[in-house]
PDB file of N, CA and C in Angstrom:
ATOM      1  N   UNK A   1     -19.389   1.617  13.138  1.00  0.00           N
ATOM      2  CA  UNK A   1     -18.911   2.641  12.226  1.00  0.00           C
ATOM      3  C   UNK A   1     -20.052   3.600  11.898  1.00  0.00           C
ATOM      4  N   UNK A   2     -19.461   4.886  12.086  1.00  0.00           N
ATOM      5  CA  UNK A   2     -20.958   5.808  11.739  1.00  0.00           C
ATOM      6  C   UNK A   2     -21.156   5.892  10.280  1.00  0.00           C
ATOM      7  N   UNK A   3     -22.062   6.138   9.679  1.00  0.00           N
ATOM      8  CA  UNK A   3     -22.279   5.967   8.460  1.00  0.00           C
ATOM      9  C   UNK A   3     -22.262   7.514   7.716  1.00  0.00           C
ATOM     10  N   UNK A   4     -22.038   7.961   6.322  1.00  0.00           N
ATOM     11  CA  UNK A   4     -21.106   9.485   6.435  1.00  0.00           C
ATOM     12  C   UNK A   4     -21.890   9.040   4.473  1.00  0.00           C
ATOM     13  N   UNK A   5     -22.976  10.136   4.439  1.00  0.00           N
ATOM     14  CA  UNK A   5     -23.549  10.487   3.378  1.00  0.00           C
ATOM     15  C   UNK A   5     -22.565  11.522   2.637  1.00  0.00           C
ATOM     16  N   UNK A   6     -21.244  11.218   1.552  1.00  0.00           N
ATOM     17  CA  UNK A   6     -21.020  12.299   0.900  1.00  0.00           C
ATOM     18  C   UNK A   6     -21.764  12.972   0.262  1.00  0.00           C
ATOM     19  N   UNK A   7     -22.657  12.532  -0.561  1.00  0.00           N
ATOM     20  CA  UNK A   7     -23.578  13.179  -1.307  1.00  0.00           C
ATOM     21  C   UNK A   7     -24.920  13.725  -0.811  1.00  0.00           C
ATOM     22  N   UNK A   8     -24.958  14.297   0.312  1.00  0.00           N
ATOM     23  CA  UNK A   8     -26.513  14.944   1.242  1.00  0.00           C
ATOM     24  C   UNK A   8     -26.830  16.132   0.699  1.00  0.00           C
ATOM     25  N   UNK A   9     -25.453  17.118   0.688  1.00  0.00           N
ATOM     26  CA  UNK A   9     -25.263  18.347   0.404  1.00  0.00           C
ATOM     27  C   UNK A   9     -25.821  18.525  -1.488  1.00  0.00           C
ATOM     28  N   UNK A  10     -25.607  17.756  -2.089  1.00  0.00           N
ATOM     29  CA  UNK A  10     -25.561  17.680  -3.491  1.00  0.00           C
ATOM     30  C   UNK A  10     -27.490  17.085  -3.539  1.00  0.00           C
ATOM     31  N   UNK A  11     -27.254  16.338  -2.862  1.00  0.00           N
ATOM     32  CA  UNK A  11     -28.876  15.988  -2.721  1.00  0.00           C
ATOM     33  C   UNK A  11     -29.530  16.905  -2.352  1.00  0.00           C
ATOM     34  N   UNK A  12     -29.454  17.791  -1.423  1.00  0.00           N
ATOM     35  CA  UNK A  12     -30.009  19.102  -1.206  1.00  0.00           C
ATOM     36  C   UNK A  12     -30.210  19.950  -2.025  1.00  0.00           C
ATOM     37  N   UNK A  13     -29.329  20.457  -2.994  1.00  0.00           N
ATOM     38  CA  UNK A  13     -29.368  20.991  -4.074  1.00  0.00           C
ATOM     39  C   UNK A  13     -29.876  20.372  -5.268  1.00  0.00           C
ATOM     40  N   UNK A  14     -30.476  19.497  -5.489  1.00  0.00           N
ATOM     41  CA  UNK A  14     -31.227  18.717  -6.588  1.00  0.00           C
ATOM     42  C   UNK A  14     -32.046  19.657  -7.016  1.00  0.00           C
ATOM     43  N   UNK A  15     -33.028  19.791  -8.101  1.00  0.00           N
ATOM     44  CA  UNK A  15     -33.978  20.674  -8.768  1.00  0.00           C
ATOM     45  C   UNK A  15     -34.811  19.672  -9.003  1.00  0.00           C
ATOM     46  N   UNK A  16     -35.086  18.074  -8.806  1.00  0.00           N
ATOM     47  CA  UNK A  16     -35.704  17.031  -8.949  1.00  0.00           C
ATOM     48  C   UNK A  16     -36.041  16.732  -7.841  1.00  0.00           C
ATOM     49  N   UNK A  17     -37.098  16.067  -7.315  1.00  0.00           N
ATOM     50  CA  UNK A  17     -37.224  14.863  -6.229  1.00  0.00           C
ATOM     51  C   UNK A  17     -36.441  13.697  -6.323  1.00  0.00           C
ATOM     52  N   UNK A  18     -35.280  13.787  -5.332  1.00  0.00           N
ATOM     53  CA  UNK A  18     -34.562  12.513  -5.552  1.00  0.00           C
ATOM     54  C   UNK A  18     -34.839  11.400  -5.191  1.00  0.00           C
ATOM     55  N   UNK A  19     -35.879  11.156  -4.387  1.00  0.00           N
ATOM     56  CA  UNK A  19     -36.557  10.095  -3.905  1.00  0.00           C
ATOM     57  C   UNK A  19     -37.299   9.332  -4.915  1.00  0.00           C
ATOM     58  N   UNK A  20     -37.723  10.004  -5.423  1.00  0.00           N
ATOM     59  CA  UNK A  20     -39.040   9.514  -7.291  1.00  0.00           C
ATOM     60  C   UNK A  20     -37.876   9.136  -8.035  1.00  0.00           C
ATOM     61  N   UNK A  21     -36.176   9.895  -8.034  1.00  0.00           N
ATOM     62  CA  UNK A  21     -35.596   9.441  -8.757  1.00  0.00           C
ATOM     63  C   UNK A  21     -34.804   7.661  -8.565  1.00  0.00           C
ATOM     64  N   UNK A  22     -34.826   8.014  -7.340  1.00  0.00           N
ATOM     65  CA  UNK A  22     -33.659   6.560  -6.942  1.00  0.00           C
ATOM     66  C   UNK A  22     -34.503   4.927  -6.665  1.00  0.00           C
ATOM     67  N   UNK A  23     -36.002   6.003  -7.196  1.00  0.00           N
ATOM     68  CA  UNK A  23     -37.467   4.926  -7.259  1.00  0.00           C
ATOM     69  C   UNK A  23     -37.201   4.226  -8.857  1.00  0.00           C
ATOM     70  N   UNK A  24     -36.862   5.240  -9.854  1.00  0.00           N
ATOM     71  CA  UNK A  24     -36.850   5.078 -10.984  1.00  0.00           C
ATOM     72  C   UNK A  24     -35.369   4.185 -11.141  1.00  0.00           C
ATOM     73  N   UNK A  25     -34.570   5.009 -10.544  1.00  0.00           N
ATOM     74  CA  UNK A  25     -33.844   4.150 -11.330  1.00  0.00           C
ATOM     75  C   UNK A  25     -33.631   2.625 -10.384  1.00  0.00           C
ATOM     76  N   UNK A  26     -34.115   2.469  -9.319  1.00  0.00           N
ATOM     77  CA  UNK A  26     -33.941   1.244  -8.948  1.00  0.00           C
ATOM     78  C   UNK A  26     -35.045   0.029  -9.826  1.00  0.00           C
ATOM     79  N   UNK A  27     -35.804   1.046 -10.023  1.00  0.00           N
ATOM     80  CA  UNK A  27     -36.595   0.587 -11.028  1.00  0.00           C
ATOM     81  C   UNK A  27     -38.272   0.150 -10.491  1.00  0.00           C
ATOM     82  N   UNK A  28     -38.700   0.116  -9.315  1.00  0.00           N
ATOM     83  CA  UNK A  28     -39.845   0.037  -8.782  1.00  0.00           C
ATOM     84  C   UNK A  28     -39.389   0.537  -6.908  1.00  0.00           C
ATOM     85  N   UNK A  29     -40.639   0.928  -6.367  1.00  0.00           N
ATOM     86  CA  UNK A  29     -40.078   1.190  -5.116  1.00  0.00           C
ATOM     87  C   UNK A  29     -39.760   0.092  -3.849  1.00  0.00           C
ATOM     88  N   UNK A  30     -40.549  -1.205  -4.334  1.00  0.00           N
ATOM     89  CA  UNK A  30     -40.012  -2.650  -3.916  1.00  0.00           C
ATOM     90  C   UNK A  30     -38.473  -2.902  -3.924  1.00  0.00           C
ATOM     91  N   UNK A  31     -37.912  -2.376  -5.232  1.00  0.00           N
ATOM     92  CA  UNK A  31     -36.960  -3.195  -5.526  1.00  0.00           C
ATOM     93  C   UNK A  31     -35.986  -1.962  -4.779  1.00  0.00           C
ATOM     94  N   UNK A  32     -35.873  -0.454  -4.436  1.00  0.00           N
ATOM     95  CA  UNK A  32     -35.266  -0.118  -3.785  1.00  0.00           C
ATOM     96  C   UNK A  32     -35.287  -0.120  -2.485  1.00  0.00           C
ATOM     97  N   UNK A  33     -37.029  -0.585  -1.866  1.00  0.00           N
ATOM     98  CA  UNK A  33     -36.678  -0.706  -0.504  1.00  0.00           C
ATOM     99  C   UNK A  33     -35.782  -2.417  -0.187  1.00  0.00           C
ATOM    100  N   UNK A  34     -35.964  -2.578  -0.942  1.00  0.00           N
ATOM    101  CA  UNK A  34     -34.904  -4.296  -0.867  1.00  0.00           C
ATOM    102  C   UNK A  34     -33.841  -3.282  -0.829  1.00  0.00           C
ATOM    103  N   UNK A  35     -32.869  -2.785  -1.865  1.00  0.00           N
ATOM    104  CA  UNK A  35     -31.521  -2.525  -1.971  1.00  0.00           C
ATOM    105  C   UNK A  35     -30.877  -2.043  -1.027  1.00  0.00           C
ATOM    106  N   UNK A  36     -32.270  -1.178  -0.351  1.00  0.00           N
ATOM    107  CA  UNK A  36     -31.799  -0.194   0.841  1.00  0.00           C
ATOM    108  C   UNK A  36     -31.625  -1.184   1.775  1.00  0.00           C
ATOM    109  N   UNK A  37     -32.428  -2.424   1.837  1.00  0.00           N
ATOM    110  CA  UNK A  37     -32.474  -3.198   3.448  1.00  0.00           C
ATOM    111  C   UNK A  37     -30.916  -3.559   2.921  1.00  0.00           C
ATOM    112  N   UNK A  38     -30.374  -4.049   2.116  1.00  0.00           N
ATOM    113  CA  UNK A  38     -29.124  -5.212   1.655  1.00  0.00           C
ATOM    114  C   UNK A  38     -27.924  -4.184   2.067  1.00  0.00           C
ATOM    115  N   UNK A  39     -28.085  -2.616   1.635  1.00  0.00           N
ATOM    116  CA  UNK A  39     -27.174  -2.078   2.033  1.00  0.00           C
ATOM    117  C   UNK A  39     -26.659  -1.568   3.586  1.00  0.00           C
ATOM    118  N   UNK A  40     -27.943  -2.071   4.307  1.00  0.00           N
ATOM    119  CA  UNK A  40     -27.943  -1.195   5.689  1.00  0.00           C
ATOM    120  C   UNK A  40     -27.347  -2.324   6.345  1.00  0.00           C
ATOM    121  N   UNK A  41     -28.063  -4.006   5.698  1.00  0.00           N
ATOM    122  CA  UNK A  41     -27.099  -5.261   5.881  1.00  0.00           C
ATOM    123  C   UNK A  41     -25.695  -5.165   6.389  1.00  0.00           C
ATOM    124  N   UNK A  42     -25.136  -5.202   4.612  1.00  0.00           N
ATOM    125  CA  UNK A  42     -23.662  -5.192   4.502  1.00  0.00           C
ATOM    126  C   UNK A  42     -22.796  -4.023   5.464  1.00  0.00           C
ATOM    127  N   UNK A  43     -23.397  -2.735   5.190  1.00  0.00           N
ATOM    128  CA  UNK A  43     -22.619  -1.938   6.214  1.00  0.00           C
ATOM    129  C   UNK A  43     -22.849  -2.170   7.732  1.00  0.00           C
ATOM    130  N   UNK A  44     -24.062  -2.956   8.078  1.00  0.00           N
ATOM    131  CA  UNK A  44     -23.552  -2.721   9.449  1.00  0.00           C
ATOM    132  C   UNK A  44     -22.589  -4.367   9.787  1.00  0.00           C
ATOM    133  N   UNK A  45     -22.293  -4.833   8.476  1.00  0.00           N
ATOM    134  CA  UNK A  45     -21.500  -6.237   9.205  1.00  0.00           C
ATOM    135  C   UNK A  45     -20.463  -5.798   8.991  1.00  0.00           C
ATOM    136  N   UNK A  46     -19.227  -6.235  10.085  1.00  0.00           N
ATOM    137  CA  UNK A  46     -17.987  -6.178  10.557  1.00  0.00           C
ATOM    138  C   UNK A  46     -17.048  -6.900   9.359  1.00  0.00           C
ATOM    139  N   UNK A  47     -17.876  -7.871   8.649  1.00  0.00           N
ATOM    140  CA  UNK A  47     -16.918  -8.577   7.498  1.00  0.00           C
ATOM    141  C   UNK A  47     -17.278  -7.734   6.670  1.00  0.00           C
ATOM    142  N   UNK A  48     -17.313  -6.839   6.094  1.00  0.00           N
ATOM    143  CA  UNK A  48     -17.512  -6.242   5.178  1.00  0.00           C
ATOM    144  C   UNK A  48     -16.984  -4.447   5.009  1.00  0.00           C
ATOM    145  N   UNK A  49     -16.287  -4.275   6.561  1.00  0.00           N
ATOM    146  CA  UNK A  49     -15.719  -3.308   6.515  1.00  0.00           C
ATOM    147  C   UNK A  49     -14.346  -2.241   5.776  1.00  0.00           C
ATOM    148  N   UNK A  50     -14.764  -1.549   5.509  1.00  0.00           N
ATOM    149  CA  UNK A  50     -13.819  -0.507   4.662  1.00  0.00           C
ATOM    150  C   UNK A  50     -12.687   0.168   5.165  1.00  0.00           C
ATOM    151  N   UNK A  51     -12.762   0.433   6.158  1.00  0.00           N
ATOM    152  CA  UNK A  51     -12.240   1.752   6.956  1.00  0.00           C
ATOM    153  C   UNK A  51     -10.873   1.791   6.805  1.00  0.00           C
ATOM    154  N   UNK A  52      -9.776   0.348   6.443  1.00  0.00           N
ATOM    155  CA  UNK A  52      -8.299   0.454   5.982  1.00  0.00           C
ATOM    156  C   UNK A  52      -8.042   0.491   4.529  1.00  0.00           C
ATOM    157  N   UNK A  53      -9.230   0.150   4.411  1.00  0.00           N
ATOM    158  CA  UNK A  53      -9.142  -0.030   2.486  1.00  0.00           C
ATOM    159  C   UNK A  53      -7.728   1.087   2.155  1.00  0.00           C
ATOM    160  N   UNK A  54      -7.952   2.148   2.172  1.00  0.00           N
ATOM    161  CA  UNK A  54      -6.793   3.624   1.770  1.00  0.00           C
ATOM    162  C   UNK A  54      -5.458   2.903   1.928  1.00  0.00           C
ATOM    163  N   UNK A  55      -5.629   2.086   3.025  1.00  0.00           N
ATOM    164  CA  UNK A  55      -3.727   2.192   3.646  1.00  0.00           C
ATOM    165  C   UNK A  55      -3.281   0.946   3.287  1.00  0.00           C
ATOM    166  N   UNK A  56      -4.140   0.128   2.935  1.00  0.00           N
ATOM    167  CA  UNK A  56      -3.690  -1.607   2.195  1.00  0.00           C
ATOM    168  C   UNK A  56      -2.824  -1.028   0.609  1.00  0.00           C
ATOM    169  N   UNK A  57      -1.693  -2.448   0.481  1.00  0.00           N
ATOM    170  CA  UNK A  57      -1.381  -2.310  -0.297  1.00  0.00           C
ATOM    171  C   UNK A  57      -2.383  -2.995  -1.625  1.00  0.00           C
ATOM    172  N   UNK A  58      -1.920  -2.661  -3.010  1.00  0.00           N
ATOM    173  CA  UNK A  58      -2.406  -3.265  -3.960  1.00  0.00           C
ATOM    174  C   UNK A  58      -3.057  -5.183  -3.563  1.00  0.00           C
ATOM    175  N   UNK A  59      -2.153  -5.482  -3.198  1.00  0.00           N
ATOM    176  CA  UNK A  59      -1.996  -7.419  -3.002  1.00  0.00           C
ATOM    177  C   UNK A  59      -2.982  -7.045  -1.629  1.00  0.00           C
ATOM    178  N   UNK A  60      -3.088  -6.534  -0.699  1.00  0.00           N
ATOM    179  CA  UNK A  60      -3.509  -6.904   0.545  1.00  0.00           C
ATOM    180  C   UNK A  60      -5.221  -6.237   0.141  1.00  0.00           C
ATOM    181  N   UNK A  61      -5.512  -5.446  -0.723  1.00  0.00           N
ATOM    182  CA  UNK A  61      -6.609  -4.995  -0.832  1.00  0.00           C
ATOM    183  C   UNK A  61      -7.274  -5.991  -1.726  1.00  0.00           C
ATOM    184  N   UNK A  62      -6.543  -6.787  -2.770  1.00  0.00           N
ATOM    185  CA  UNK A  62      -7.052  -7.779  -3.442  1.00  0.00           C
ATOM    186  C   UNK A  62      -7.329  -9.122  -2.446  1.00  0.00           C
ATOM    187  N   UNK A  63      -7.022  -9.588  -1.638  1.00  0.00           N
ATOM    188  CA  UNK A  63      -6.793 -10.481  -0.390  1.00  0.00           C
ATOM    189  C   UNK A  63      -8.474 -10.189   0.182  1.00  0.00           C
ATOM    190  N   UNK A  64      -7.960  -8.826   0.753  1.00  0.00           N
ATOM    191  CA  UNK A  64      -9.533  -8.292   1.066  1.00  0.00           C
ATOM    192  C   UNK A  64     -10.698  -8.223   0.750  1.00  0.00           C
ATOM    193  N   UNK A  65     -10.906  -8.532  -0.623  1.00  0.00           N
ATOM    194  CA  UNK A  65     -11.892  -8.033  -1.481  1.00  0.00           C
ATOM    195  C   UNK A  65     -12.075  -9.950  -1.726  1.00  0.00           C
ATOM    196  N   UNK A  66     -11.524 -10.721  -1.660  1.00  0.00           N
ATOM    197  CA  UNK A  66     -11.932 -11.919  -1.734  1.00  0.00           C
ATOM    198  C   UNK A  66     -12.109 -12.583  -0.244  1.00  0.00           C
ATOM    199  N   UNK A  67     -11.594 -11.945   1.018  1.00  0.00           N
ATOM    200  CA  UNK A  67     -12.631 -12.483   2.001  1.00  0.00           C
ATOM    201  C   UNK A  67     -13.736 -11.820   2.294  1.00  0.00           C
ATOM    202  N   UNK A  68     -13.815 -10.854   1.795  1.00  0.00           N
ATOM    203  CA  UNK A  68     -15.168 -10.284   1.598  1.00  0.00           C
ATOM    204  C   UNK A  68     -16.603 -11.281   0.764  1.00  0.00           C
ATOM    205  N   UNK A  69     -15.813 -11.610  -0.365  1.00  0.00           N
ATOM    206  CA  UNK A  69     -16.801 -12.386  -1.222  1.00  0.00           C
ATOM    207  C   UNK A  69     -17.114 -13.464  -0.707  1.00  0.00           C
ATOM    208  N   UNK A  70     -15.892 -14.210  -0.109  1.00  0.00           N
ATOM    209  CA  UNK A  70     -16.354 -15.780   0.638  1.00  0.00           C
ATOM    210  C   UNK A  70     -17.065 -15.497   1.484  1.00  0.00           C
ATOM    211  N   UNK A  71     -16.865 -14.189   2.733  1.00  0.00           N
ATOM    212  CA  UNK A  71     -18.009 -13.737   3.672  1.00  0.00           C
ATOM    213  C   UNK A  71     -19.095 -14.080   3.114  1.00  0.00           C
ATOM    214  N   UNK A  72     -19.205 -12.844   2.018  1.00  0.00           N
ATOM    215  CA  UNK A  72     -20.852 -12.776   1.427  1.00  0.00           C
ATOM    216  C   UNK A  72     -21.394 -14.266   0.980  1.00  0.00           C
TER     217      UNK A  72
END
């Protein structure tokens, strides 16, 4: 799955360094280069994919969201 930054464009337009920011609020730059490794993790595993989420019903998205957790 290719991976699809909504927010690049908005990041572009910042008046801040968003990098110093997402340092801050992760809270040290350790603890965001961890978050970043965990997220590059989860998205590139196949159990953890999104891509029908939209078209599931209520019950089948709740279904989903708990083999997700037993995955994890």
């Amino acid at each position: 799955m290719e991976e699809v930054d909504h927010l690049a464009d908005e990041r572009s337009k910042a008046q801040f360094d968003v990098k110093a920011m997402k340092i801050v609020w992760a809270g040290s730059k350790q603890q965001l280069d961890v978050s970043e490794q965990i997220a590059r993790l989860i998205s590139s595993d196949p159990g953890f994919c999104k891509d029908n989420r939209t078209t599931l019903s209520r019950k089948d998205l709740f279904k989903s969201t708990l083999r997700k957790v037993a995955h994890a």
